[in-house]
Protein backbone atom coordinates (compact mmCIF):
# COMPACT_ATOMS: atom_id res chain seq x y z
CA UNK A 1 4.87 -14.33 -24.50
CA UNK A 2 1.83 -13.16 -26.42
CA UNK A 3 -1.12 -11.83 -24.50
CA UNK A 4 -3.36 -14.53 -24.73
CA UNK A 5 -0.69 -16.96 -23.11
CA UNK A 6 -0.01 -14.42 -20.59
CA UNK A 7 -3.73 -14.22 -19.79
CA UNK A 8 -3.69 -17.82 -19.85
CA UNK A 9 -0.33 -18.27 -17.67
CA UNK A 10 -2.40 -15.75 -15.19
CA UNK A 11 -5.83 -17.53 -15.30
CA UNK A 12 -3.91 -20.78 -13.98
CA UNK A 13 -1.85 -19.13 -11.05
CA UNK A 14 -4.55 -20.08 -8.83
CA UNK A 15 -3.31 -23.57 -9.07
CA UNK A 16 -0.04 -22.82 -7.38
CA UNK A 17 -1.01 -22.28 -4.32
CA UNK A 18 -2.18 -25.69 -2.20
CA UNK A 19 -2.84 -26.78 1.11
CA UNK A 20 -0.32 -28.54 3.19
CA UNK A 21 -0.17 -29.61 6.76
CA UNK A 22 -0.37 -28.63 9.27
CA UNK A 23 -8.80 26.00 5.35
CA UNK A 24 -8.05 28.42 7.44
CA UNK A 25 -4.80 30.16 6.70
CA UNK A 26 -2.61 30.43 10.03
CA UNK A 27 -0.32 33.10 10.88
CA UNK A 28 3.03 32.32 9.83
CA UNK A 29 5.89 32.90 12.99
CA UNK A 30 9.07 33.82 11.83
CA UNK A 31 11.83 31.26 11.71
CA UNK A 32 15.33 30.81 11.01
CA UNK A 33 16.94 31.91 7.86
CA UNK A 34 16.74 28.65 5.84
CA UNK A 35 19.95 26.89 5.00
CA UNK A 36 21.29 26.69 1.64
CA UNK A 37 20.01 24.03 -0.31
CA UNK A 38 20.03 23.98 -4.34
CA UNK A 39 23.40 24.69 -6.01
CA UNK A 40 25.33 28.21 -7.31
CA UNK A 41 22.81 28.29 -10.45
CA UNK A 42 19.88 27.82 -8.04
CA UNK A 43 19.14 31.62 -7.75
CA UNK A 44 19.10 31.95 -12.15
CA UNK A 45 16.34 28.81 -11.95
CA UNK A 46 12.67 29.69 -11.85
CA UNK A 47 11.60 27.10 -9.06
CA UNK A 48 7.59 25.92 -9.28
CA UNK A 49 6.10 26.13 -6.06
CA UNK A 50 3.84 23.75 -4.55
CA UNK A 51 0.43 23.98 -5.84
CA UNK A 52 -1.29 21.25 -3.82
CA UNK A 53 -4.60 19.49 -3.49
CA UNK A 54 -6.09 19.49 -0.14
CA UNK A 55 -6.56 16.17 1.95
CA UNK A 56 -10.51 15.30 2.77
CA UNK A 57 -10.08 14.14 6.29
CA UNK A 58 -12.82 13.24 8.56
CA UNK A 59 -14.13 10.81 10.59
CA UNK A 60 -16.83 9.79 8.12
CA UNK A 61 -13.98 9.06 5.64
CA UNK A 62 -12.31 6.44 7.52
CA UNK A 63 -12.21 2.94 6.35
CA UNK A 64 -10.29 0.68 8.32
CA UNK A 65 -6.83 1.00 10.63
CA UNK A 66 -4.46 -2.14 10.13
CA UNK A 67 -1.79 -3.19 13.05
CA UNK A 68 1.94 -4.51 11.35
CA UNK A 69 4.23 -6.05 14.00
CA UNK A 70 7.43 -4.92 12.46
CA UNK A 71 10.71 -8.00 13.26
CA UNK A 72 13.33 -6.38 14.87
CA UNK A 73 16.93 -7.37 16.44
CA UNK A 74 18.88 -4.57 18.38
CA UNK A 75 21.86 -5.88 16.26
CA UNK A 76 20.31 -5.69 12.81
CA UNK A 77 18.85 -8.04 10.68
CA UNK A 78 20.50 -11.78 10.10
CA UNK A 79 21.83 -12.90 6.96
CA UNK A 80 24.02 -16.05 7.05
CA UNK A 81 23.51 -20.34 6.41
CA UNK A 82 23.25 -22.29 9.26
CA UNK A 83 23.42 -26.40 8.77
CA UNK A 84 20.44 -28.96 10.07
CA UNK A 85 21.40 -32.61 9.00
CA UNK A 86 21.22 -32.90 5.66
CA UNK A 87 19.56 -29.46 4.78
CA UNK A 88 21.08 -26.10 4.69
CA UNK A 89 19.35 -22.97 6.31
CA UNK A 90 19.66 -19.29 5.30
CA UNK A 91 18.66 -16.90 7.92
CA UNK A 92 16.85 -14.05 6.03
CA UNK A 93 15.08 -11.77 8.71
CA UNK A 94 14.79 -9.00 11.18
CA UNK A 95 14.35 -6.00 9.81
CA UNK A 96 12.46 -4.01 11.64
CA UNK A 97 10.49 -1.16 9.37
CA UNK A 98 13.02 -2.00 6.32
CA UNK A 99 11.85 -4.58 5.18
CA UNK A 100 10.89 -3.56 1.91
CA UNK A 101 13.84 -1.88 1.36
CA UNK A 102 16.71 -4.30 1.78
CA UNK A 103 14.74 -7.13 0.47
CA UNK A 104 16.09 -7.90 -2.95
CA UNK A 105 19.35 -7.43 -1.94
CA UNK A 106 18.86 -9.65 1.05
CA UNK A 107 17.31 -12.26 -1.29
CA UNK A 108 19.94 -11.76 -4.09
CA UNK A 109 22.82 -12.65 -1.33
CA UNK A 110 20.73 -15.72 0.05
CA UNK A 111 20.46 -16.73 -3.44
CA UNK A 112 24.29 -16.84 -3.83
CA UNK A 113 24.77 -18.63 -0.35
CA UNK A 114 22.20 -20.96 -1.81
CA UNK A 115 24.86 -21.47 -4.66
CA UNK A 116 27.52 -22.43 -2.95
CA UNK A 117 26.09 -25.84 -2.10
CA UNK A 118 27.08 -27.48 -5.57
CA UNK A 119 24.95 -28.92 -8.72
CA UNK A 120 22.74 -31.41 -7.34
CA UNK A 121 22.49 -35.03 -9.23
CA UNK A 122 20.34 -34.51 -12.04
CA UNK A 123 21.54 -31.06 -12.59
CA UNK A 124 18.24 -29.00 -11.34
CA UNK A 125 18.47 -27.04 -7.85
CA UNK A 126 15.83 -27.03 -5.74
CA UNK A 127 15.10 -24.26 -3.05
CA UNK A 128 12.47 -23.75 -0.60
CA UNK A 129 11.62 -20.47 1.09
CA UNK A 130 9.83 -19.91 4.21
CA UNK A 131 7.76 -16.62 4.54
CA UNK A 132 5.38 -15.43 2.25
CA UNK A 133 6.11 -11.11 2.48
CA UNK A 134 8.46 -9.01 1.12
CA UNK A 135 11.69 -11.28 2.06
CA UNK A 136 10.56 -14.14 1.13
CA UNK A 137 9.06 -13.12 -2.08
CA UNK A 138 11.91 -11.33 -3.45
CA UNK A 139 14.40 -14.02 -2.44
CA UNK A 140 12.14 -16.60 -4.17
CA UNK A 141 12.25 -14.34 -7.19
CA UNK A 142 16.12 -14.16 -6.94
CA UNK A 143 16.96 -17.95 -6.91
CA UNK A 144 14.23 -18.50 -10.09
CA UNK A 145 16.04 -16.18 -11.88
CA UNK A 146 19.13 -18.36 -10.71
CA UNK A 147 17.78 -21.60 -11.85
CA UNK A 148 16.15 -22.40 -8.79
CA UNK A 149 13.06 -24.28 -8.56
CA UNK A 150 11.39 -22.99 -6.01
CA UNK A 151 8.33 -23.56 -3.12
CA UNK A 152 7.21 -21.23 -1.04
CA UNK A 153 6.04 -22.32 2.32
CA UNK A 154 4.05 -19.87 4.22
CA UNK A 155 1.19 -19.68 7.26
CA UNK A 156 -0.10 -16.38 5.62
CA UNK A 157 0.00 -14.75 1.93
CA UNK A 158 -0.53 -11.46 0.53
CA UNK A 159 -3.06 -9.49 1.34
CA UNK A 160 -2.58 -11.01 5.53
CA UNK A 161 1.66 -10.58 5.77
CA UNK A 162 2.99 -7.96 7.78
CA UNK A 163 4.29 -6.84 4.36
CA UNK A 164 0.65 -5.33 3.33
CA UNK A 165 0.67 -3.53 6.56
CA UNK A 166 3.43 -1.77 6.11
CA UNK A 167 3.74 2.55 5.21
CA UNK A 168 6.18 1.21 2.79
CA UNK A 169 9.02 3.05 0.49
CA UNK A 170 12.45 2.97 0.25
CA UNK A 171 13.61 3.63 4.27
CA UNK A 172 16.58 1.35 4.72
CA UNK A 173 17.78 2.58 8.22
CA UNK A 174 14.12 2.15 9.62
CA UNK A 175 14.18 0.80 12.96
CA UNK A 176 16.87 -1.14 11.56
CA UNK A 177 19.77 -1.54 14.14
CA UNK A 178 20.86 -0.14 17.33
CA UNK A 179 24.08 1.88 16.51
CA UNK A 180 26.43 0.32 19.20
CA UNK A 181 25.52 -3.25 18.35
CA UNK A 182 26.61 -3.02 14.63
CA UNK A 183 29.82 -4.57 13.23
CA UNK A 184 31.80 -4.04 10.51
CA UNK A 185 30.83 -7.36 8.84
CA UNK A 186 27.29 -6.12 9.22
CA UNK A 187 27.83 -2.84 7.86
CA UNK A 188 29.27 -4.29 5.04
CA UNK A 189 25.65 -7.00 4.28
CA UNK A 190 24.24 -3.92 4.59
CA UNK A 191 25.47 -1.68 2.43
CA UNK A 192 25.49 -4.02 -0.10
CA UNK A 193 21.78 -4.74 0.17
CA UNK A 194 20.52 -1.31 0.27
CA UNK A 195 22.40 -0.58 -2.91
CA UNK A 196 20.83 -3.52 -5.19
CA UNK A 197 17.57 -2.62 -3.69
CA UNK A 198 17.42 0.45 -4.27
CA UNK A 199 18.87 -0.58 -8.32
CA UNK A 200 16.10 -3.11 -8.46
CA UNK A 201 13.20 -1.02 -6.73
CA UNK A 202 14.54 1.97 -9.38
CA UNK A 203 13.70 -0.41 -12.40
CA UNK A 204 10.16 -1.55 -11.34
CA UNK A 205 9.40 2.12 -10.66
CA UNK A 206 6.51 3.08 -13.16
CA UNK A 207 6.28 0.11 -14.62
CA UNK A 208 2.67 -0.80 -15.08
CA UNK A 209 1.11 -3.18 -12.44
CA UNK A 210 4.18 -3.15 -9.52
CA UNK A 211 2.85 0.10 -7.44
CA UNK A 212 6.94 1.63 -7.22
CA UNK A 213 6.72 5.16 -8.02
CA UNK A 214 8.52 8.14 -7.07
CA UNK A 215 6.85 11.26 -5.12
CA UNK A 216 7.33 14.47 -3.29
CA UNK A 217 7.56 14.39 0.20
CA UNK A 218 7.23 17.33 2.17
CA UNK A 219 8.58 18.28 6.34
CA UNK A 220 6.59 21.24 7.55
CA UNK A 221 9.07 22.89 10.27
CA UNK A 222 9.88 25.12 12.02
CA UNK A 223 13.21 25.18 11.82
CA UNK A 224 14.77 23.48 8.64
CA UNK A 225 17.69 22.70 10.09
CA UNK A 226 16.78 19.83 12.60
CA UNK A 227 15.05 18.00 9.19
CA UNK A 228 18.25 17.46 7.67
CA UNK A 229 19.07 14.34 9.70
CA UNK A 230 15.79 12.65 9.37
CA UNK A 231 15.15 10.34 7.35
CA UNK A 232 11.50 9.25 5.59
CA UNK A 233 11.06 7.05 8.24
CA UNK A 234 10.82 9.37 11.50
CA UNK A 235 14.70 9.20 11.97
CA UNK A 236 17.86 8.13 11.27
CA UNK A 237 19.86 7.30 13.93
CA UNK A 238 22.06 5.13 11.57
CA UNK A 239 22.20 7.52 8.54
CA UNK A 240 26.32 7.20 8.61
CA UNK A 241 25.24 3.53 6.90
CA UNK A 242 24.32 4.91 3.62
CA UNK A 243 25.91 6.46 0.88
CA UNK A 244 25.09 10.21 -0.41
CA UNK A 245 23.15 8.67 -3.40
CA UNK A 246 21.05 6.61 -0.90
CA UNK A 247 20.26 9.34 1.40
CA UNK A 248 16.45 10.24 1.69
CA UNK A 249 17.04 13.84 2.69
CA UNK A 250 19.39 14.50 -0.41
CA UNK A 251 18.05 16.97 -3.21
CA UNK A 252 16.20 18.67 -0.52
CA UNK A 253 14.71 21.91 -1.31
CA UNK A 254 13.36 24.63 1.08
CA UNK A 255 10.19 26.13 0.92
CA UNK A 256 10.00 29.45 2.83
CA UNK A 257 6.94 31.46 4.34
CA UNK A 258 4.05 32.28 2.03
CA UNK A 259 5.88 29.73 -0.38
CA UNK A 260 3.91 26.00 0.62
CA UNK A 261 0.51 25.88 1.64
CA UNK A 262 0.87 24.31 5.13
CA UNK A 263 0.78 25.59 8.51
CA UNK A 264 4.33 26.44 9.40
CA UNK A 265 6.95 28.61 8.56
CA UNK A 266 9.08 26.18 6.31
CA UNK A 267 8.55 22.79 4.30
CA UNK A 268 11.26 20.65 3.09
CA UNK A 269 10.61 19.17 0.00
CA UNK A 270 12.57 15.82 -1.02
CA UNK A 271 11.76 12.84 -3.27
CA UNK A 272 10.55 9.48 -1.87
CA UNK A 273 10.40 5.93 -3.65
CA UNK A 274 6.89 4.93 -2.99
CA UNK A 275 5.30 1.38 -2.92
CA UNK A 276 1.69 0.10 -2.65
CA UNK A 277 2.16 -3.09 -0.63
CA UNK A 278 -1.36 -4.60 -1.91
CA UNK A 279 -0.28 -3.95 -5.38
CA UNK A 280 3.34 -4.83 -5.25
CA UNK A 281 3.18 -8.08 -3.18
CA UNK A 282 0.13 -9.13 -5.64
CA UNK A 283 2.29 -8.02 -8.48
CA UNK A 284 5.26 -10.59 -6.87
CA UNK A 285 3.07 -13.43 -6.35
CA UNK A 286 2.17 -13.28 -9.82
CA UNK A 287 5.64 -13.24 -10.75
CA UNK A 288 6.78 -16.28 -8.84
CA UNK A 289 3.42 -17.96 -10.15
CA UNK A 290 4.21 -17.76 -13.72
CA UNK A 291 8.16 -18.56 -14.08
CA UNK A 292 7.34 -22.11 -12.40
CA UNK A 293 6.89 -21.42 -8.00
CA UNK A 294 3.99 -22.78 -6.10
CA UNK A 295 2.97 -21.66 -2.79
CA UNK A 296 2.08 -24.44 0.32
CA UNK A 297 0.12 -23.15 2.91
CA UNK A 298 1.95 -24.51 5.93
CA UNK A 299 2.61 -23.82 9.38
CA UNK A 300 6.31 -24.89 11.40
CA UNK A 301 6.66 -25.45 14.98
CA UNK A 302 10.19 -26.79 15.55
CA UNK A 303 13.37 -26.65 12.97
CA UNK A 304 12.84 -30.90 13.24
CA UNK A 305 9.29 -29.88 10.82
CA UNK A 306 11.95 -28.59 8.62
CA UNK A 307 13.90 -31.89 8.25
CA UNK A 308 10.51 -33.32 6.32
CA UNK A 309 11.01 -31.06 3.23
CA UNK A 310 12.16 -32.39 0.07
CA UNK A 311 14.11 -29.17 -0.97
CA UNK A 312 17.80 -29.38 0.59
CA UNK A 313 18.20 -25.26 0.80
CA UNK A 314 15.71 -23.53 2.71
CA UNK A 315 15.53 -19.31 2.71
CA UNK A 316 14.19 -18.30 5.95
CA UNK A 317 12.20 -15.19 5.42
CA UNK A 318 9.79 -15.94 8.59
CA UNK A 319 10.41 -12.86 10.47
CA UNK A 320 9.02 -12.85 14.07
CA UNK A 321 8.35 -16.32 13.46
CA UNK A 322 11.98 -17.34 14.03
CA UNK A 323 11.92 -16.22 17.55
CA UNK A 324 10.09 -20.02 18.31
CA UNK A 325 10.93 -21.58 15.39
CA UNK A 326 14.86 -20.82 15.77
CA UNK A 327 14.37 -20.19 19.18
CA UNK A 328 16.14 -16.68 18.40
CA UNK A 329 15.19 -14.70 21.61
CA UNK A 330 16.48 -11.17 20.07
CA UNK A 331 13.35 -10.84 18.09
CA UNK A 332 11.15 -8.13 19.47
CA UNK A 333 8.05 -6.16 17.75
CA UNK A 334 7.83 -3.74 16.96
CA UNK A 335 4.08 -2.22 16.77
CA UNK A 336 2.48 -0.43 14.09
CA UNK A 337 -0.77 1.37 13.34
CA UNK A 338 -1.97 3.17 10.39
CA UNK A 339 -5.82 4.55 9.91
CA UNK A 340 -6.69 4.22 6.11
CA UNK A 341 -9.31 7.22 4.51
CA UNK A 342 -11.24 7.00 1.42
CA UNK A 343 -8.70 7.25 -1.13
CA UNK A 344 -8.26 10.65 -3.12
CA UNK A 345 -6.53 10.40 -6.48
CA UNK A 346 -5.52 14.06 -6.63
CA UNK A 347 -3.60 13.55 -3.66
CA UNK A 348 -0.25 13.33 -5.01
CA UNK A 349 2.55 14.16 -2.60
CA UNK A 350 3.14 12.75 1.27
CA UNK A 351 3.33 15.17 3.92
CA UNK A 352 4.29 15.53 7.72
CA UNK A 353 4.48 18.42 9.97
CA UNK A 354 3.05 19.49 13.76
CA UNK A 355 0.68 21.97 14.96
CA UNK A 356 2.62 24.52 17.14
CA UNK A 357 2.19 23.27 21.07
CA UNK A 358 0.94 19.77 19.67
CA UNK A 359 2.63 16.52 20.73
CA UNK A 360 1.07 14.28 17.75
CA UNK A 361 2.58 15.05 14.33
CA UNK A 362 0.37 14.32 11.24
CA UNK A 363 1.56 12.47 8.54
CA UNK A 364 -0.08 11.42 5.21
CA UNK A 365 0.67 9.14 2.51
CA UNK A 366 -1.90 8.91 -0.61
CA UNK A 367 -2.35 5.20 -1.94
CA UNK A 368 -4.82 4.01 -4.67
CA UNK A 369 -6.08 1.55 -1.35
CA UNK A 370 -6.28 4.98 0.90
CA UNK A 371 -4.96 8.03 2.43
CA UNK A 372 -2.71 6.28 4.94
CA UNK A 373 -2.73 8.40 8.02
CA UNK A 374 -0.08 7.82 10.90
CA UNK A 375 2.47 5.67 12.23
CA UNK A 376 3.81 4.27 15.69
CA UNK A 377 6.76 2.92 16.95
CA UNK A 378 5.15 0.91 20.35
CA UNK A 379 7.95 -1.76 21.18
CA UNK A 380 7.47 -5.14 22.70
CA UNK A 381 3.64 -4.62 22.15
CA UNK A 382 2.14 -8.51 20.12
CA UNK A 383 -1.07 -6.89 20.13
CA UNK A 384 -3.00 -7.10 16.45
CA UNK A 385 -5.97 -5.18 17.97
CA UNK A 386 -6.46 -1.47 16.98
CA UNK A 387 -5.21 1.06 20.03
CA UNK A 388 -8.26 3.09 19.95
CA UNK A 389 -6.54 5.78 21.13
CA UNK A 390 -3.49 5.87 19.01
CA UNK A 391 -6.16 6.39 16.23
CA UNK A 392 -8.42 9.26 17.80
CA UNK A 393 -5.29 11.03 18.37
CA UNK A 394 -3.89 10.18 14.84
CA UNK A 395 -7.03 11.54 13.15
CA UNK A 396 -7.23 14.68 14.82
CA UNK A 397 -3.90 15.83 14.54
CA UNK A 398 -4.40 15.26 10.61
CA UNK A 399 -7.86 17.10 10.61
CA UNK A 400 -6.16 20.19 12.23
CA UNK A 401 -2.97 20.38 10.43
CA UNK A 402 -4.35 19.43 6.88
CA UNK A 403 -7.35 21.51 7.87
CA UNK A 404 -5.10 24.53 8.36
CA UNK A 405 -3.61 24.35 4.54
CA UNK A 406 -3.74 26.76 2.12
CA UNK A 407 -6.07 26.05 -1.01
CA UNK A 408 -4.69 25.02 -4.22
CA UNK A 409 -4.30 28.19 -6.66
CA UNK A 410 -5.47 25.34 -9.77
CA UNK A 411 -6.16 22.33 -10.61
CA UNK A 412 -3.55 19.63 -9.41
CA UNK A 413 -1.82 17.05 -11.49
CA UNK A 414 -3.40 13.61 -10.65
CA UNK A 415 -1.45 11.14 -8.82
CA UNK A 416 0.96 9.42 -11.10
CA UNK A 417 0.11 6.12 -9.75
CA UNK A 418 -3.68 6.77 -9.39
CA UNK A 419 -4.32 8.10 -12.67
CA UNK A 420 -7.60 7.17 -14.04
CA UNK A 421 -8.31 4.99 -11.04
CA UNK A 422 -11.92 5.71 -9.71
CA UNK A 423 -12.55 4.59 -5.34
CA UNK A 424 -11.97 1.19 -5.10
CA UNK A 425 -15.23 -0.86 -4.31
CA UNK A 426 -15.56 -1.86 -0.76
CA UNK A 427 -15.58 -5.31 -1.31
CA UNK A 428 -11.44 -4.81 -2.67
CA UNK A 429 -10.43 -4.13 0.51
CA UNK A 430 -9.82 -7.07 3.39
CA UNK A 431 -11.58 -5.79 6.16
CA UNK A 432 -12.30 -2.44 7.97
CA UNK A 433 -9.76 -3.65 10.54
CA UNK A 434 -6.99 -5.93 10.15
């Protein structure tokens, strides 16, 4: 496609979507010996050591704190085709804070159930999909490229999903499943997902206009040790699931006193497979726009709703929506909170660790939208309003811990994702709170 039809393609995606019905230096304590962590040539191998820019945290800095009710099931997400009359359903959902990680491979599998249902009279398959986020987009993106046409039918699109209020990067055992309700036909959906995802995320990493990128991720610790079995998520209570080569906490290195800049005696270094959510669920929606999908802004109440559409395969990516609409009572929230500060470019690397006697860790995650600050994990909790608290105490403890690094000893490398980028205008973001 030549650019001006691209730009052209783009200028009309609009018409798509329609309307339907209804630095201070702390003393460093001395630790345990760190593990070993490179290989037999590691010792021959000059190793750089972190040279890293310094976080601007303060109150004055804050923009906005967004709430994400993350769909989870004790037993793990759903995956199978359930009948309704005439129409055939794929359950796509419940994934708790994986979401974006299993997605295309959850939507790649939906797209081959959606298969199985024969050639249709007049030889052109028809598909609808019900969800708008990171599910539903990338299963609408895997039946186009199976010649699907394909709706999207959705109460909310990017930038109000869940999706865009998500950390976000490849976590795939995220609040995923409760280890004694899993299966081995489970396992299996599973496994399989997590490995095309990560394939497919892989491939849109650094590619221009998708927000997938790799970074460093560093653990400040005490003890090394107890890092190993975490994952990038805040655990990993069902790391036995993946793989070596899927493991977040492989390639980890092991940063010892006066060698990182934070306040603690160690930090684990690893590599993390970041994504933007405002960026990459724009980037999808454009996508589905131009090979042929429209988006209906519609609302469902009962499975009977359903019956009305004219597509005869429907993906259901609705999330916690399915615990009225399929009346699955399993569904719980999962409630999460992130403050957002005034986005710094040279900010390149996530980081975590705890002051010593503090019961809040800090965590932050640079963005081109913000310097993400927090998480939670507050079951059962529907609320969309901000927990005031949660956010005082999320602040602070990054304040005090980032406040405590060492300064760089040069310039750092801008963030590759952020490079060139200048602070977003006010008016690009969706609200101070949402």
């Amino acid at each position: 496609m030549r650019r001006r039809e691209f730009l052209q393609a783009a200028g009309f995606a609009a018409a798509g979507i329609t309307s339907g019905c209804a630095a201070r230096k702390l003393p460093v304590a001395a630790g345990p010996p760190p593990p070993a962590s490179r290989g037999p040539m590691a010792a021959a191998l000059p190793r750089p050591l972190p040279n890293l820019a310094l976080p601007r945290i303060s109150w004055d800095r804050v923009i906005r704190t967004t709430i994400g009710l993350r769909p989870h099931r004790d037993s793990g997400f759903v995956l199978r085709p359930e009948k309704f009359d005439g129409k055939t359903v794929i359950h796509n959902y419940g994934f708790g804070g994986a979401g974006m990680s299993l997605a295309w491979g959850c939507g790649l599998m939906a797209a081959e159930m959606a298969l199985e249902h024969g050639m249709p009279a007049g030889g052109v398959r028809r598909a609808a999909v019900l969800g708008c986020g990171s599910p539903g987009l990338t299963a609408a993106r895997q039946l186009q490229r199976r010649g699907f046409q394909v709706v999207i039918y959705a109460a909310s699109i990017p930038p109000n999903t869940t999706s865009n209020m998500s950390l976000a990067g490849f976590t795939p055992t995220a609040g995923l499943v409760e280890a004694g309700r899993r299966t081995p036909g489970w396992d299996a959906q599973f496994r399989r997902a997590a490995e095309l995802s990560y394939t497919e995320l892989q491939l849109l990493a650094g590619a221009p206009g998708y927000g997938v990128y790799w970074i460093d991720s560093y653990n400040a610790t005490a003890d090394p040790r107890a890092s190993q079995t975490r994952g990038a998520g805040g655990g990993n209570p069902a790391g036995d699931l993946l793989p070596d080569h899927l493991n977040p906490g492989r390639g980890r290195e092991i940063f010892g006193p006066g060698e990182h800049p934070f306040p603690a005696p160690y930090a684990v270094r690893t590599a993390a497979l970041a994504i933007e959510p405002s960026i990459y669920l724009q980037a999808l929606v454009r996508d589905f726009i131009l090979f042929g999908g429209s988006i209906v802004i519609r609302k469902f109440d009962t499975p009977r709703d359903l019956m009305l559409l004219a597509e005869p395969v429907l993906i259901n990516c609705t999330g916690l929506g399915s615990k009225t609409l399929f009346n699955d009572q399993e569904l719980v929230p999962v409630r999460g909170q992130l403050t957002h500060c005034i986005p710094q470019p040279e900010v390149r690397y996530r980081a975590s660790g705890r002051m010593p006697g503090s019961s809040v860790s800090a965590g932050i995650n640079p963005r081109s939208d913000g310097l993400c600050i927090g998480n939670m994990a507050e079951r059962g909790n529907w609320s969309l309003e901000p927990d005031e608290e949660v956010r005082r105490q999320n602040v602070e403890a990054a304040m005090q811990f980032f406040g405590q690094m060492r300064p760089p000893s040069g310039p750092p490398a801008p963030h590759p994702a952020m490079s060139g980028r200048s602070v977003p205008a006010i008016e690009s973001f969706y609200g101070v709170e949402s």
